[in-house]
Protein backbone atom coordinates (compact mmCIF):
# COMPACT_ATOMS: atom_id res chain seq x y z
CA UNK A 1 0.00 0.00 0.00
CA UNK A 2 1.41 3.13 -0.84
CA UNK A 3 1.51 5.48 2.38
CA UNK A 4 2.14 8.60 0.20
CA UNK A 5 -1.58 8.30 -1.26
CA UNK A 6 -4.38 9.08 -0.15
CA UNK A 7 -8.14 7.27 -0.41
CA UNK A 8 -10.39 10.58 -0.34
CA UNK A 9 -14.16 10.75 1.00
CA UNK A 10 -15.84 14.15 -0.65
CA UNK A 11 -18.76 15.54 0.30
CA UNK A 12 -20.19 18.71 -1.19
CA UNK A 13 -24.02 19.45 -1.82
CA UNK A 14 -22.88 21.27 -4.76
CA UNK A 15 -21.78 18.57 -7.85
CA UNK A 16 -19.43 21.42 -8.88
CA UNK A 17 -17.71 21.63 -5.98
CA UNK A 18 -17.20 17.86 -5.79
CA UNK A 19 -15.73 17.64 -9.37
CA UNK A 20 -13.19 19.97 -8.41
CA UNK A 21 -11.78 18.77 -5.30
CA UNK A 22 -11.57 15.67 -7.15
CA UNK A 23 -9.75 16.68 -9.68
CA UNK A 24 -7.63 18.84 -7.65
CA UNK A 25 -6.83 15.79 -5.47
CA UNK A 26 -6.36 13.85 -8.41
CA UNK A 27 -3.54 16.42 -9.69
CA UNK A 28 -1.97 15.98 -6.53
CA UNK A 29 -1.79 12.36 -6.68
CA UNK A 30 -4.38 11.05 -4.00
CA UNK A 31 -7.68 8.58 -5.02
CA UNK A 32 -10.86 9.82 -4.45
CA UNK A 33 -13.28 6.88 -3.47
CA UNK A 34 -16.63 8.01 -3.19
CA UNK A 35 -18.47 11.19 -3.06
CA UNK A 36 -21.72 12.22 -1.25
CA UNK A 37 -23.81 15.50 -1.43
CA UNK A 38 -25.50 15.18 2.37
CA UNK A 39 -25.09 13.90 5.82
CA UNK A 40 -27.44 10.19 5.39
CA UNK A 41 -24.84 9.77 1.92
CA UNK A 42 -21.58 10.19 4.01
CA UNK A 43 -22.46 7.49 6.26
CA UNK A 44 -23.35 4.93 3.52
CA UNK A 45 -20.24 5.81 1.42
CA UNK A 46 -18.22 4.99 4.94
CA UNK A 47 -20.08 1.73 5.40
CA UNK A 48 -19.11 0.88 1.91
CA UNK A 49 -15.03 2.30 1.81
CA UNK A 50 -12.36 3.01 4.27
CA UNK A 51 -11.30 6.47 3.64
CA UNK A 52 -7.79 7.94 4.89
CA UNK A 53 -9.93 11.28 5.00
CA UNK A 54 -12.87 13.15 4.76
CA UNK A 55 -12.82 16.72 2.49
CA UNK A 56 -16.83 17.67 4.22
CA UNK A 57 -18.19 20.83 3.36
CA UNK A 58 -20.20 23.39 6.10
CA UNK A 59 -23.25 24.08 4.43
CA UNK A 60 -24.97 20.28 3.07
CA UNK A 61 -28.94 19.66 3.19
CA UNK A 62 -30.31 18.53 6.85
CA UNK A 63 -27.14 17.56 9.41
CA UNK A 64 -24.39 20.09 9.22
CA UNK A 65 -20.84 18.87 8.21
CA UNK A 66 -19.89 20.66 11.78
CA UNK A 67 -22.53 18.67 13.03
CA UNK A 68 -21.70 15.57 11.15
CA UNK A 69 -18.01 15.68 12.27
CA UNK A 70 -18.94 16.17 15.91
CA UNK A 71 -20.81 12.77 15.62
CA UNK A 72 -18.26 11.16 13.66
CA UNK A 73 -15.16 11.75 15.55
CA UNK A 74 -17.05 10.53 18.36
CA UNK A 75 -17.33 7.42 16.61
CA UNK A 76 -14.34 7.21 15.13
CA UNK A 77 -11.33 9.17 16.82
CA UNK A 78 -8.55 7.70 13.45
CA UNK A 79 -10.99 9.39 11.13
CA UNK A 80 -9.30 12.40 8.89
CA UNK A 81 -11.82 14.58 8.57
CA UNK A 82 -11.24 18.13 6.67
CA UNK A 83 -13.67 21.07 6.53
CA UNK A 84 -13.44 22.89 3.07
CA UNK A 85 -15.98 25.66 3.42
CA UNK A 86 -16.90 29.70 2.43
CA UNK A 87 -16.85 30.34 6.07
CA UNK A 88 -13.92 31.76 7.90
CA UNK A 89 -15.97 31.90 11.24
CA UNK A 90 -16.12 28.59 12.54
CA UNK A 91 -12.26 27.01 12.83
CA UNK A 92 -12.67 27.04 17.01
CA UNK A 93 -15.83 24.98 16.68
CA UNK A 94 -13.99 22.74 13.91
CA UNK A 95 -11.45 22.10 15.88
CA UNK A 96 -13.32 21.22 19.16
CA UNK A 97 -15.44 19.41 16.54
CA UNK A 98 -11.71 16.89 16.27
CA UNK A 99 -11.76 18.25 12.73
CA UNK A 100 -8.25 18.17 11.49
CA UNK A 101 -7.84 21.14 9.29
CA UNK A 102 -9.81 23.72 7.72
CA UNK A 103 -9.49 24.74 4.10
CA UNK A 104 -11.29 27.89 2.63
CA UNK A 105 -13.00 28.31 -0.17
CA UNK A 106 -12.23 28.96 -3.28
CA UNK A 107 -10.01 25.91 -2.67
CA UNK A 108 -6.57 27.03 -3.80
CA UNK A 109 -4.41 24.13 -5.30
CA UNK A 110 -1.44 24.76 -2.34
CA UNK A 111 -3.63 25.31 0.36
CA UNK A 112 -5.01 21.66 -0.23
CA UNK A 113 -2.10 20.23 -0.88
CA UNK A 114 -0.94 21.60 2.61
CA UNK A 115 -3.99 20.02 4.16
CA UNK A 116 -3.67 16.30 2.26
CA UNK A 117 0.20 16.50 3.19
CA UNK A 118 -0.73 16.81 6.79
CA UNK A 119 -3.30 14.08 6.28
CA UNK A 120 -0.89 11.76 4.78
CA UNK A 121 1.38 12.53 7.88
CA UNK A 122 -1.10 11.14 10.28
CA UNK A 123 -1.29 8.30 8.09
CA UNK A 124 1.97 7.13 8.36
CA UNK A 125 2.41 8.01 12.02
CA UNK A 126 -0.41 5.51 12.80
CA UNK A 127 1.35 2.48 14.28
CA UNK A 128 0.53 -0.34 11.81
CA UNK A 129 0.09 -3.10 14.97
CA UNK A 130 -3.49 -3.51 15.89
CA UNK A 131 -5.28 -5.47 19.21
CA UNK A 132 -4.97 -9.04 19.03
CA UNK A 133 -8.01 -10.07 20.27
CA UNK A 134 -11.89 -9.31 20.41
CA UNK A 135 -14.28 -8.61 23.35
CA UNK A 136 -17.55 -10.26 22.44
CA UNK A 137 -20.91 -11.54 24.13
CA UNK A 138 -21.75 -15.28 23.79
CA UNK A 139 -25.15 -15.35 25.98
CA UNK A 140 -24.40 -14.26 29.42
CA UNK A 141 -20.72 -14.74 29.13
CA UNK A 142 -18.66 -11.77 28.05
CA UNK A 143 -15.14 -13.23 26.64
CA UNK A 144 -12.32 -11.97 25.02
CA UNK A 145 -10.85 -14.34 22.03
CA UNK A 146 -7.84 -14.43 19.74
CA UNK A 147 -8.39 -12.05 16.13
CA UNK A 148 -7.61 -15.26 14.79
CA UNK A 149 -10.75 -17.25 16.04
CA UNK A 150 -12.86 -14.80 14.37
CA UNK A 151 -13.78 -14.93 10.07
CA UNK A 152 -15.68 -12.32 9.87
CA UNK A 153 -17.94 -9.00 11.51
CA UNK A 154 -21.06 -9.12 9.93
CA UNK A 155 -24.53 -6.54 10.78
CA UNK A 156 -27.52 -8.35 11.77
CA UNK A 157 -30.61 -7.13 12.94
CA UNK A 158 -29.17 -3.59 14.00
CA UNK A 159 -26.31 -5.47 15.86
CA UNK A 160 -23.03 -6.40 15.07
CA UNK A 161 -21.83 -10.18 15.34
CA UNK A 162 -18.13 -11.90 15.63
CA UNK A 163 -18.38 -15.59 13.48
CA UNK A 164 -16.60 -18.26 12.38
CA UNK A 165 -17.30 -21.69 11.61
CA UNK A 166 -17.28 -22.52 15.48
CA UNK A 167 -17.89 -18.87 17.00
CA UNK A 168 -20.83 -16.75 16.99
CA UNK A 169 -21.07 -13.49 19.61
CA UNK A 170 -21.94 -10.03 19.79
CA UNK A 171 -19.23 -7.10 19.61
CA UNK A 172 -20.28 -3.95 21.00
CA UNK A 173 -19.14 -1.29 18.56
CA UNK A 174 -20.02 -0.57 14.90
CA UNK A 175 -18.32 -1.98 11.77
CA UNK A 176 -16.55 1.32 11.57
CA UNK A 177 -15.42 1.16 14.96
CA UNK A 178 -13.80 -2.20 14.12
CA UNK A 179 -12.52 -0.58 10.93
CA UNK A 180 -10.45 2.03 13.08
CA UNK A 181 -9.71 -0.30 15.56
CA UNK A 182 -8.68 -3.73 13.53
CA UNK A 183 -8.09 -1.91 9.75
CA UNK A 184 -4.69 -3.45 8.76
CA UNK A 185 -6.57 -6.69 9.42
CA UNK A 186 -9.66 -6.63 8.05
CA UNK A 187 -11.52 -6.31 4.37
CA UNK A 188 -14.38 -4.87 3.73
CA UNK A 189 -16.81 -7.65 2.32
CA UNK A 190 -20.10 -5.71 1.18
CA UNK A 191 -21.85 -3.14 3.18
CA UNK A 192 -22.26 -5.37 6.23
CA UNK A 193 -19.72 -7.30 6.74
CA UNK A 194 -15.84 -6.85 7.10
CA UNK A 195 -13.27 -10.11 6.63
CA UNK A 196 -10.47 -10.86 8.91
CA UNK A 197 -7.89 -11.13 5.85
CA UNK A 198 -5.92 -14.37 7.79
CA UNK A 199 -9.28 -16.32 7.84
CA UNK A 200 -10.06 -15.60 3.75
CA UNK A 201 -9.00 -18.76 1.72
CA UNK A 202 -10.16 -17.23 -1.93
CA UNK A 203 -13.24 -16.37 -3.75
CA UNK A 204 -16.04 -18.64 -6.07
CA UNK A 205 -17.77 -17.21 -9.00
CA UNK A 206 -20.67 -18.63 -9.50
CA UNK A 207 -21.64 -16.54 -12.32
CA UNK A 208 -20.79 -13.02 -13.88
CA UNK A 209 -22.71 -11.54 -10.49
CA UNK A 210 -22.14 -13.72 -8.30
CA UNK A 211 -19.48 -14.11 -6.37
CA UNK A 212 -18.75 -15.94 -2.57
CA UNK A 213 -15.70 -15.40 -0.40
CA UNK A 214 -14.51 -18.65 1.21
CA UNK A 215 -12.76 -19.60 4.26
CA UNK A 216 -10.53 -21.50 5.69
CA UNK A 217 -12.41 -23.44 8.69
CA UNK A 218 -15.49 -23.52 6.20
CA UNK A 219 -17.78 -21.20 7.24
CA UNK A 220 -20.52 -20.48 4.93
CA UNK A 221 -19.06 -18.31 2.09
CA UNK A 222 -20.35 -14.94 2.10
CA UNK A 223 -21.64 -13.28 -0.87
CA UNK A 224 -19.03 -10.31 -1.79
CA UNK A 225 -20.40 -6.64 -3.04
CA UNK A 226 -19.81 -5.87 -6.79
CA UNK A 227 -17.84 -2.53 -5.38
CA UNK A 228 -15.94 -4.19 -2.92
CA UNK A 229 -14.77 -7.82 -5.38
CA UNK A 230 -11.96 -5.35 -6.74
CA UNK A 231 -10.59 -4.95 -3.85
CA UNK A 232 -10.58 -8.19 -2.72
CA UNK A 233 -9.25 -9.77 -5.68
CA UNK A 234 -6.01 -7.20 -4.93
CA UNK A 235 -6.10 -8.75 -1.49
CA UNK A 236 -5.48 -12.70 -2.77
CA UNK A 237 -3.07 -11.94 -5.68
CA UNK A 238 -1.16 -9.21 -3.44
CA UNK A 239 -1.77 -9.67 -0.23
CA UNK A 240 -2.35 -5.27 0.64
């Protein structure tokens, strides 16, 4: 994985905006993985991709993006999130916000390329080791068990659940969560469910659509997104 690059989240209500900080961050080398236009469309691009950073706009339809990064550092601390806005009166409250910098508009080329080399910073100072183990629920016995017991984190039912072929329990946090927390280790399967890469033994395509990741210790194969079987195919012939 190259360090130096950065996977880009953009969210802009206006579609002008958007194609501009894209092709800005383009220019400057970074990939930008999704784009959204309001609050609700930021949280299902981040269900879908792993971003190294947010570039959120002030001003979006409904939930604020001060508002929006308020909620979502308190979710996730690791997330980069950058305010690119027309308003110069509201870097205190970004900041208290745990936004990480604040970029004016009209965006000038250096200026973001200040902010993204700042972003890429963080993302090489975060230490690439990760927890070794999981804290789950297994009826009325709370247990923590090795990474290694555990295939995959999948969303059922508004709650999220630790499996494997022999292992089923609940894990108190949100996919994303366990995205911050477990990254290095895990791949993102379709919207609701992230792999632990050391339990994934390949993929079967069962037709042009269809396609079922495969384990290991035999656990049912899951059924993998059509967005996400790029990335997963990198994963088994290259191992990032």
């Amino acid at each position: 994985m190259n360090n130096a690059r950065l996977e880009l989240l953009i969210a802009d209500d206006e579609p002008i905006a958007r194609q501009r900080l894209t092709a800005l961050a383009q220019e400057l080398g970074h990939r930008v993985v999704a784009q959204a236009a309001h609050a609700g469309e930021v949280e299902m691009q981040l269900q879908d991709h792993a971003p190294d950073a947010l570039l959120l706009d002030i001003d979006m339809p409904g939930e604020t993006g001060l508002e929006l990064a308020r909620r979502l550092h308190a979710e996730d601390p690791a997330l980069t999130v950058i305010l690119v806005t027309a308003h110069d009166r509201f870097p205190l409250e970004a900041f208290e916000a745990g936004v990480r910098d604040y970029v004016l508009k009209p965006v000038r080329r250096e200026r973001l390329e200040q902010a993204l080399q700042r972003a890429v910073q963080q993302k090489q100072d975060r230490p690439e080791t990760f927890p070794n183990e999981v804290h789950i629920t297994v009826g009325r016995r709370e247990e923590r068990v090795p990474l290694e017991q555990v295939d995959i984190f999948i969303a059922e039912g508004g709650y999220v659940m630790a499996r494997s072929a022999r292992l089923a329990g609940f894990v108190d946090a949100r996919l994303r969560e366990l995205e911050g927390l477990y990254g290095p280790a895990l791949l993102r399967v379709h919207r609701g469910c992230l792999a632990v890469k050391a339990s994934v033994k390949g993929v079967e395509s069962l037709g042009q659509t269809d396609h079922r990741l495969l384990f290991h210790d035999d656990l049912d194969p899951i059924p993998i997104s059509r967005r996400q079987l790029p990335r997963v195919r990198d994963y088994l012939r290259n191992g990032t």
